[in-house]
C-alpha atoms as a PDB file:
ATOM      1  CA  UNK A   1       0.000   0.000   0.000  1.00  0.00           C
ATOM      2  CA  UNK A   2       1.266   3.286  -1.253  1.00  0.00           C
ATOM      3  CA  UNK A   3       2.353   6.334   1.664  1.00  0.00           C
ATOM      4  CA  UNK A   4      -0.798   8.057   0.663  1.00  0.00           C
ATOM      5  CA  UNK A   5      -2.831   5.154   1.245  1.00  0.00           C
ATOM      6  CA  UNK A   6      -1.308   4.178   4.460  1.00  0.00           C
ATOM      7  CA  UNK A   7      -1.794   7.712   5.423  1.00  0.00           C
ATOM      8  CA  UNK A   8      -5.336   7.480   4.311  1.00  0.00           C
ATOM      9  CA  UNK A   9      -5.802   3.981   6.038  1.00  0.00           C
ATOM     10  CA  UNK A  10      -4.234   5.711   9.793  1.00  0.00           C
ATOM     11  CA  UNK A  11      -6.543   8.852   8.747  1.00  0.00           C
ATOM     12  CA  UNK A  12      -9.846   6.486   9.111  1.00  0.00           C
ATOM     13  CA  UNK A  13      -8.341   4.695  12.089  1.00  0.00           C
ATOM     14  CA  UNK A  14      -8.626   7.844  14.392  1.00  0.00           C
ATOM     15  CA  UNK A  15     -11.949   8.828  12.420  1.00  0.00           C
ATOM     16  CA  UNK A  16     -13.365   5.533  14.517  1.00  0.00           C
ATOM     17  CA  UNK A  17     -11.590   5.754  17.517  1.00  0.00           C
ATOM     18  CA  UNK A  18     -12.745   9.737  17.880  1.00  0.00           C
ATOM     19  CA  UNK A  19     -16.486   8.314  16.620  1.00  0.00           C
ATOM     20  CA  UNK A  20     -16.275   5.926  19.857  1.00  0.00           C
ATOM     21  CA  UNK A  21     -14.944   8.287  22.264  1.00  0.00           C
ATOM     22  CA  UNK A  22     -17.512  10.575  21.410  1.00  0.00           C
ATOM     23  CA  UNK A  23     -20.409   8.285  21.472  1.00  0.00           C
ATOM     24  CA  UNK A  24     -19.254   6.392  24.613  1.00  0.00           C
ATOM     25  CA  UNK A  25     -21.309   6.279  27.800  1.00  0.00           C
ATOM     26  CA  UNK A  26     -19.857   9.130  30.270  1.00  0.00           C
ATOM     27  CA  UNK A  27     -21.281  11.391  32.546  1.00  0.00           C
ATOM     28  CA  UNK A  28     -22.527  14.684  31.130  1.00  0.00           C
ATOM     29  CA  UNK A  29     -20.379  17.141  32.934  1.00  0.00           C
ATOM     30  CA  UNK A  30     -17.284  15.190  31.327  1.00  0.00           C
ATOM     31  CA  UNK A  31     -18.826  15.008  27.765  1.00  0.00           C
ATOM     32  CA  UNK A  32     -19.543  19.114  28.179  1.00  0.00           C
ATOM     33  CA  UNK A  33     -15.566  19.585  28.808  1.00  0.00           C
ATOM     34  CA  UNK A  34     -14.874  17.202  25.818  1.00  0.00           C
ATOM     35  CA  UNK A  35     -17.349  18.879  23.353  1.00  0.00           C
ATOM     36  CA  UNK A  36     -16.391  22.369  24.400  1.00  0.00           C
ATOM     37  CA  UNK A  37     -12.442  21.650  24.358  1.00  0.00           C
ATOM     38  CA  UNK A  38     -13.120  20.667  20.975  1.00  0.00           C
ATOM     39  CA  UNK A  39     -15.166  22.921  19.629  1.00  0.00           C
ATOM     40  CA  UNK A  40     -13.528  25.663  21.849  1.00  0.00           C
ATOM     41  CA  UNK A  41      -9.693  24.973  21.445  1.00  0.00           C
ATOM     42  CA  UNK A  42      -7.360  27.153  18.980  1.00  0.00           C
ATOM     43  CA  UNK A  43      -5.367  24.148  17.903  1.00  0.00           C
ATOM     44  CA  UNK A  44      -8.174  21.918  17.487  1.00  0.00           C
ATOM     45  CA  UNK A  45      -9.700  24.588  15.239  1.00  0.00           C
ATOM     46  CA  UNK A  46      -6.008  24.586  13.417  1.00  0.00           C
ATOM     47  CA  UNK A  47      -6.208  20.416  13.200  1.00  0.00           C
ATOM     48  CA  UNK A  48      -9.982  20.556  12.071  1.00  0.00           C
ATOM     49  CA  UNK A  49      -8.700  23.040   9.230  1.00  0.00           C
ATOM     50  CA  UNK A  50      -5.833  20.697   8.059  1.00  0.00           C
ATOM     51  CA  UNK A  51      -8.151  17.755   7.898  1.00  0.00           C
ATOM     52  CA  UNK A  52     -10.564  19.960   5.915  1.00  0.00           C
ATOM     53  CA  UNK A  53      -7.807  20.004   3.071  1.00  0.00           C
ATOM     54  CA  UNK A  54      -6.725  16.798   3.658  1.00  0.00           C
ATOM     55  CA  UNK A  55     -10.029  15.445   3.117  1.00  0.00           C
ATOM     56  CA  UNK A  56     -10.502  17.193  -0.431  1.00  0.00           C
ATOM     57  CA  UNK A  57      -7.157  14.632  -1.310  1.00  0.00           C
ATOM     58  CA  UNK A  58      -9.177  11.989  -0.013  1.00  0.00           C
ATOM     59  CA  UNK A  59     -12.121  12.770  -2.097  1.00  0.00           C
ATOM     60  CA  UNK A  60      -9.259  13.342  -5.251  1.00  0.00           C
ATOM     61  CA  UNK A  61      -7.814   9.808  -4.619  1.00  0.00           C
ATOM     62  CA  UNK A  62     -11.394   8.285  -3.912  1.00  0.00           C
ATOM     63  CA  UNK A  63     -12.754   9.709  -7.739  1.00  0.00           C
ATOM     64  CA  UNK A  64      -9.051   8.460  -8.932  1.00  0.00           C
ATOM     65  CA  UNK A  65      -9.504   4.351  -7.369  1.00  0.00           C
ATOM     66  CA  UNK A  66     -13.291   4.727  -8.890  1.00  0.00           C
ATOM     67  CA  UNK A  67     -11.507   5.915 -12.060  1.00  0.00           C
ATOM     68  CA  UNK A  68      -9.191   2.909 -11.402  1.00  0.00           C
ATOM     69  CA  UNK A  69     -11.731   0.224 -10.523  1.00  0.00           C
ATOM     70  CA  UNK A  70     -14.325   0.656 -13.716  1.00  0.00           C
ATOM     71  CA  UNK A  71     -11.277   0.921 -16.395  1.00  0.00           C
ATOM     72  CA  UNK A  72      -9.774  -2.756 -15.153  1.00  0.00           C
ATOM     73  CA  UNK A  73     -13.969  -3.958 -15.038  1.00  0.00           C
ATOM     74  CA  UNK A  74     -14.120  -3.053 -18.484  1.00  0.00           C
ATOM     75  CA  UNK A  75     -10.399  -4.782 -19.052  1.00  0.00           C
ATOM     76  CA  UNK A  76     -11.845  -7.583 -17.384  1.00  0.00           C
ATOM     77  CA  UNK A  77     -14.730  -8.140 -19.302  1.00  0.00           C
ATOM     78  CA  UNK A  78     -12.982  -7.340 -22.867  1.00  0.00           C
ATOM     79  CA  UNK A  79     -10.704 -10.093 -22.174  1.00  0.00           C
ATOM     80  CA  UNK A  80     -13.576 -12.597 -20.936  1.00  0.00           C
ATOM     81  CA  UNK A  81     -15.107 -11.490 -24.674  1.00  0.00           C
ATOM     82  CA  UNK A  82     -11.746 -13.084 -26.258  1.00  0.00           C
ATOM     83  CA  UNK A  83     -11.900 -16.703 -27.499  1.00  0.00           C
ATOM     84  CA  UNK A  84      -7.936 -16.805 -26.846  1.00  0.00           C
ATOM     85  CA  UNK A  85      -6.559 -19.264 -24.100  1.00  0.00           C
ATOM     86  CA  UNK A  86      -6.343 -18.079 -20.241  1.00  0.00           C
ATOM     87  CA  UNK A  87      -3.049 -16.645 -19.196  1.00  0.00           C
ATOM     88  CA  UNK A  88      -2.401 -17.880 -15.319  1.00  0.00           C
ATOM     89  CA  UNK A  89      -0.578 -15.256 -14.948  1.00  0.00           C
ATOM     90  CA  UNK A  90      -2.893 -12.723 -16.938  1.00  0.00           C
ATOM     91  CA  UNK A  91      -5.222 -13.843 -14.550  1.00  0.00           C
ATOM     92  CA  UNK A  92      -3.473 -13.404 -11.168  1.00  0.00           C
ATOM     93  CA  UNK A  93      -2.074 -10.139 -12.392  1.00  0.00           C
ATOM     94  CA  UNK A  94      -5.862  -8.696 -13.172  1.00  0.00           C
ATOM     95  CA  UNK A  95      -7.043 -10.223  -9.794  1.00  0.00           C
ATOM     96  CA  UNK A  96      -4.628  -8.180  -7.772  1.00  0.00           C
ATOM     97  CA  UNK A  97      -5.258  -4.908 -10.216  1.00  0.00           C
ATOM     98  CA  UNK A  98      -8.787  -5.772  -9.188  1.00  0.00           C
ATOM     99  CA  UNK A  99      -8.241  -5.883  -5.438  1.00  0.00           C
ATOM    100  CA  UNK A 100      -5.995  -3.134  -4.848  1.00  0.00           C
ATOM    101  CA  UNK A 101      -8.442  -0.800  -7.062  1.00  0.00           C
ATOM    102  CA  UNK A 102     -11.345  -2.196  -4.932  1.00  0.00           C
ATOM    103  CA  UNK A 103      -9.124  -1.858  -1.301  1.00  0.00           C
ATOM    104  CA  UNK A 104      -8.504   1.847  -2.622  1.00  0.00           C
ATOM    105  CA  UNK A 105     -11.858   2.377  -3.102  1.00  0.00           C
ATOM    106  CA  UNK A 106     -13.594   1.367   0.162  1.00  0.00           C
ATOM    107  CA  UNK A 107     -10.708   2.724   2.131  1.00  0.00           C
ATOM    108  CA  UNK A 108     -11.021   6.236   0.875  1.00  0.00           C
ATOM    109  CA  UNK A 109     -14.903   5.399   0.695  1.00  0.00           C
ATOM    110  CA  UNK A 110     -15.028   5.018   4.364  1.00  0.00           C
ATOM    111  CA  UNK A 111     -12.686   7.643   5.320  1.00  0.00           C
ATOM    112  CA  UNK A 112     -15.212  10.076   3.781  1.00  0.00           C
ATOM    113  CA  UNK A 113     -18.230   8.585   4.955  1.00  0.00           C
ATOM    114  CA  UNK A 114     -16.820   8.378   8.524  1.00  0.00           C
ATOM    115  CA  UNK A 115     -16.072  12.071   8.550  1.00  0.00           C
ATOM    116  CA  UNK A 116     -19.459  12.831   7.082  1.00  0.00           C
ATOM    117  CA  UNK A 117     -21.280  11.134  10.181  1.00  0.00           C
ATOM    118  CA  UNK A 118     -18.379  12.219  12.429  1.00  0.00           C
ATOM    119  CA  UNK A 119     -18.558  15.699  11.891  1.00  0.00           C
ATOM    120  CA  UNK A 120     -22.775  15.751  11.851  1.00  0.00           C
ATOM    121  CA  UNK A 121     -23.095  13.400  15.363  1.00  0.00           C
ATOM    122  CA  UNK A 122     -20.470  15.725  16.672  1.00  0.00           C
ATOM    123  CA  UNK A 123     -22.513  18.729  16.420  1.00  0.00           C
ATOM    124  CA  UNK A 124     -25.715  17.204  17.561  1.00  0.00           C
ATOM    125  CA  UNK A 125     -24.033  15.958  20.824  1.00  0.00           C
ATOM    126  CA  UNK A 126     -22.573  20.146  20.800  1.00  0.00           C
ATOM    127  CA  UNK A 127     -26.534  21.219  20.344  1.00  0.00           C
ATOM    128  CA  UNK A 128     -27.527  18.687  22.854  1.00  0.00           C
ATOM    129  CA  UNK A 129     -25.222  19.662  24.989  1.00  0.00           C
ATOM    130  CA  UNK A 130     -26.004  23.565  24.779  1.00  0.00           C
ATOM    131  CA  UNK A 131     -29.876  22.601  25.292  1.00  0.00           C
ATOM    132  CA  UNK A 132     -29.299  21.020  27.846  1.00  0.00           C
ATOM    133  CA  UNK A 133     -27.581  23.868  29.584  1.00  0.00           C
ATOM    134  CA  UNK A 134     -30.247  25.953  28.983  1.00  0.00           C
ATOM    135  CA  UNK A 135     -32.542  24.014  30.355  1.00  0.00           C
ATOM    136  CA  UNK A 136     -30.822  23.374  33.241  1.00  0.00           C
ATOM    137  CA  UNK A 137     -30.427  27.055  33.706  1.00  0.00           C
ATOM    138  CA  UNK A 138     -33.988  27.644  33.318  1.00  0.00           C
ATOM    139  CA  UNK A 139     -34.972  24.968  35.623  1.00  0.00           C
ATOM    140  CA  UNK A 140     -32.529  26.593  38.166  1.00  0.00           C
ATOM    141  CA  UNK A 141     -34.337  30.097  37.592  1.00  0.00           C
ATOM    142  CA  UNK A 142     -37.948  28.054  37.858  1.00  0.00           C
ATOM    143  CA  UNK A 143     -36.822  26.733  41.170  1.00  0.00           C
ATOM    144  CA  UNK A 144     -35.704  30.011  42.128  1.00  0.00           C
ATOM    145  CA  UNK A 145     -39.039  31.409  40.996  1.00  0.00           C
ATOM    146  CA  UNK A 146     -41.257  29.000  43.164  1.00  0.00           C
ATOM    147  CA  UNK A 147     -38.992  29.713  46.257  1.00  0.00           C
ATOM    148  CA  UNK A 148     -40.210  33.354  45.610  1.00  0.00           C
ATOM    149  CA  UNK A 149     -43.530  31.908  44.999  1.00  0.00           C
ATOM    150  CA  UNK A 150     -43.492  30.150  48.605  1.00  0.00           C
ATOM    151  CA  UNK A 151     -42.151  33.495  50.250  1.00  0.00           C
ATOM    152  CA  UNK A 152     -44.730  35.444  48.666  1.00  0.00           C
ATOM    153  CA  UNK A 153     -47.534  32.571  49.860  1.00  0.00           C
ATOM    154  CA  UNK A 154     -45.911  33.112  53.558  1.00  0.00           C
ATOM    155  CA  UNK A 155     -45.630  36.792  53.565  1.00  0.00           C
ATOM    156  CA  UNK A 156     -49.238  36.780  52.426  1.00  0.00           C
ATOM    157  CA  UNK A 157     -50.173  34.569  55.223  1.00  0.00           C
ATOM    158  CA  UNK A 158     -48.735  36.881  57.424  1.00  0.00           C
ATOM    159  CA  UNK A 159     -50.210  39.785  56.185  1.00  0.00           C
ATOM    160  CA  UNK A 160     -53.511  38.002  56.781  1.00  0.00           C
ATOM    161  CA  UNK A 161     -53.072  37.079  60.304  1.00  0.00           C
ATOM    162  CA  UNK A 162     -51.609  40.748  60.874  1.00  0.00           C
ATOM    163  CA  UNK A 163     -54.789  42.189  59.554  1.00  0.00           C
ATOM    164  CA  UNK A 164     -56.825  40.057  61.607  1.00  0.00           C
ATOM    165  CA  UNK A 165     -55.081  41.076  64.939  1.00  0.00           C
ATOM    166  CA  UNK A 166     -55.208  44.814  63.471  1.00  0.00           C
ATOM    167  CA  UNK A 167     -59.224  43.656  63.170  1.00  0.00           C
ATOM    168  CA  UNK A 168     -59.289  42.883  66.472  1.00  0.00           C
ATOM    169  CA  UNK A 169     -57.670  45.376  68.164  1.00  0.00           C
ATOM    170  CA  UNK A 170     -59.714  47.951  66.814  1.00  0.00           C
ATOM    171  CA  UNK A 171     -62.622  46.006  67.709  1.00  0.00           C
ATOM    172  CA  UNK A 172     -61.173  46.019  70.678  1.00  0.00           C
ATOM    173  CA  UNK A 173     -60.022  49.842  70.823  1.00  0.00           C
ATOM    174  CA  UNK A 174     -64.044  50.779  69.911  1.00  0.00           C
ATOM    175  CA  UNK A 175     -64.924  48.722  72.999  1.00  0.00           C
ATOM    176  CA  UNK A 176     -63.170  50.547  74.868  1.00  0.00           C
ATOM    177  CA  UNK A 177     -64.319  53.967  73.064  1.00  0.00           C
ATOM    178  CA  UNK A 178     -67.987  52.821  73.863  1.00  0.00           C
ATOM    179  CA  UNK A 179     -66.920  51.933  77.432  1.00  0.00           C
ATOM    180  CA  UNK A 180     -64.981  55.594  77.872  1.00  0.00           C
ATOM    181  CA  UNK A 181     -68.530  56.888  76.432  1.00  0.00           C
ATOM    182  CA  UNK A 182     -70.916  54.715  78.821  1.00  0.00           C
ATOM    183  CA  UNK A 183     -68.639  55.831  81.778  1.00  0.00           C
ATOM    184  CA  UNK A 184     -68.630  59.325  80.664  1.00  0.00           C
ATOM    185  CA  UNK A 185     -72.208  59.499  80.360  1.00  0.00           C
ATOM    186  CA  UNK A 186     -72.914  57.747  83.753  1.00  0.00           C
ATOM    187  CA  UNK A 187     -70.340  59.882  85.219  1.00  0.00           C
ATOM    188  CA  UNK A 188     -72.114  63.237  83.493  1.00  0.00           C
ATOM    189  CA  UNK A 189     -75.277  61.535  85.043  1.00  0.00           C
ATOM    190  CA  UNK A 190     -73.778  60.784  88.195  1.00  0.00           C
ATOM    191  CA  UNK A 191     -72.517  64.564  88.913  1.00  0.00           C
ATOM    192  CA  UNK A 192     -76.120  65.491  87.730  1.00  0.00           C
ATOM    193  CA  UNK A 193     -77.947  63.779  90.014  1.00  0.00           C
ATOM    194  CA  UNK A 194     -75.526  65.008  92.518  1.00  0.00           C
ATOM    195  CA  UNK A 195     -75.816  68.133  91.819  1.00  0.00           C
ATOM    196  CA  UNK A 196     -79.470  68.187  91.679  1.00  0.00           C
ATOM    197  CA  UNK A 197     -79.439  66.543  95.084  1.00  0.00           C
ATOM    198  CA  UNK A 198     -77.073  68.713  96.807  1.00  0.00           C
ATOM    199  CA  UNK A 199     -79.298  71.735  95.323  1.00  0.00           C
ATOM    200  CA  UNK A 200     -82.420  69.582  96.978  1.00  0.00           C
ATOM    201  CA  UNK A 201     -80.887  69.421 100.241  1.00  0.00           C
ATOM    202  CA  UNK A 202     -79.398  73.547 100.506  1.00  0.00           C
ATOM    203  CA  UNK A 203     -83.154  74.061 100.020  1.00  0.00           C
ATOM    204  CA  UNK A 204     -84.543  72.180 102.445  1.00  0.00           C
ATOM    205  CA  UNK A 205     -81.956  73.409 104.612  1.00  0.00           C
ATOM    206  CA  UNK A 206     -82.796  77.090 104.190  1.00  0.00           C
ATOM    207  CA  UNK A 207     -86.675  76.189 104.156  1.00  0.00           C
ATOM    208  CA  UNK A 208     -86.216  74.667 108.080  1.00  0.00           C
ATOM    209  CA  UNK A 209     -83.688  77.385 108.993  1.00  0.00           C
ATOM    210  CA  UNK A 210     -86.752  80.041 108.723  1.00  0.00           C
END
C-alpha cells in the first residue's frame, strides 16, 4: 500500500476511535468539557482546518480508485469477450489490479463517509449539549421562581393574620371607646344627680332654717 494510502488507512483509524470516544457512555459534565475543548480549542480549530484540506485529497484519490476500478472492469470483461486461451498469470495479475483498485476504493470510501457522520453526530451531541444547559439554567431560575412563589404565599399569610389582629384590636379599641362613652355618660349623670341633690338638700336646709 502506497504512503498516501497508508496515510489514508491511519486517517480512518482515528476517524473511529474519535467516533467511539464521542459516542461512549460518560457522565454529562465530562462530555460538556470534551465537546467544548473541541469545539472551543485554537489548535483543534487549526487540526480541524488541516483535515478539511486533507479530506478534499481523499475525495481526489477516492474519484481516482473509482476511475481505477471501472477501467480494469471493463479490461476484465474485454478479455472474458476473447476466445484466446487463459493466461495464469494474466489472470493473477488482473485479480490483484482488481483488489488493490477495490481496497482503494472502500478505504477512501469510508474515510469520507466516517467524517461525514463524524462531523454531523459531533454537532448534535454540541446542540444537545447547549440545550441542555439551557434548560438546566432555566430549571434553576424556575426553582428560584417557586422559592419566591413560597415566600410570597408566607408573607401573604402573614399579612392576613396581621390584619386580623389589626381587626381585632380595633374592635377592641371601639370597645373601649364605647366603654370611655358609657362611663362618661354615667359619670355626666352621676354629677347630675348630685348636683341636683345637693341643690335639693341647701333648700330644704334654708326652708327649716326660717
Amino acid at each position: 500500500m502506497t504512503l498516501y494510502y497508508t496515510m489514508c488507512f491511519g486517517l480512518l483509524m482515528s476517524e473511529i476511535g474519535l467516533f467511539g470516544a464521542i459516542i461512549a457512555p460518560m457522565p454529562f459534565a465530562m462530555r460538556k468539557r470534551m465537546m467544548h475543548f473541541l469545539s472551543e480549542n485554537p489548535i483543534v480549530a487549526k487540526i480541524q482546518y488541516a483535515l478539511k484540506i486533507t479530506f478534499i485529497f481523499v475525495a481526489v484519490l477516492f474519484i481516482d480508485a473509482l476511475q481505477r476500478m471501472v477501467r480494469i472492469a471493463q479490461e476484465g470483461a474485454a478479455a472474458k469477450a476473447k476466445v484466446e486461451m487463459a493466461d495464469v498469470r494474466a489472470e493473477t495479475t488482473y485479480a490483484a489490479r482488481r483488489f488493490y483498485a477495490q481496497r482503494n476504493l472502500y478505504l477512501t470510501g469510508a474515510t469520507l463517509f466516517l467524517s461525514l457522520i463524524l462531523s454531523r453526530v459531533f454537532y448534535i451531541l454540541l446542540d444537545f449539549i447547549n440545550v441542555q444547559e439551557e434548560y438546566n439554567t432555566l430549571q434553576a431560575k424556575t426553582a428560584k421562581g417557586s422559592g419566591v412563589v413560597g415566600e410570597n404565599e408566607e408573607l401573604r399569610k402573614r399579612v392576613k393574620e396581621l390584619e386580623g389582629q389589626v381587626k381585632t384590636y380595633q374592635a377592641a379599641d371601639r370597645d373601649f371607646e364605647t366603654l370611655k362613652k358609657q362611663a362618661d355618660q354615667q359619670a355626666s349623670e352621676y354629677n347630675r344627680l348630685a348636683d341636683e341633690h345637693i341643690k335639693a338638700t341647701g333648700a330644704f336646709s334654708n326652708k327649716k332654717a326660717d
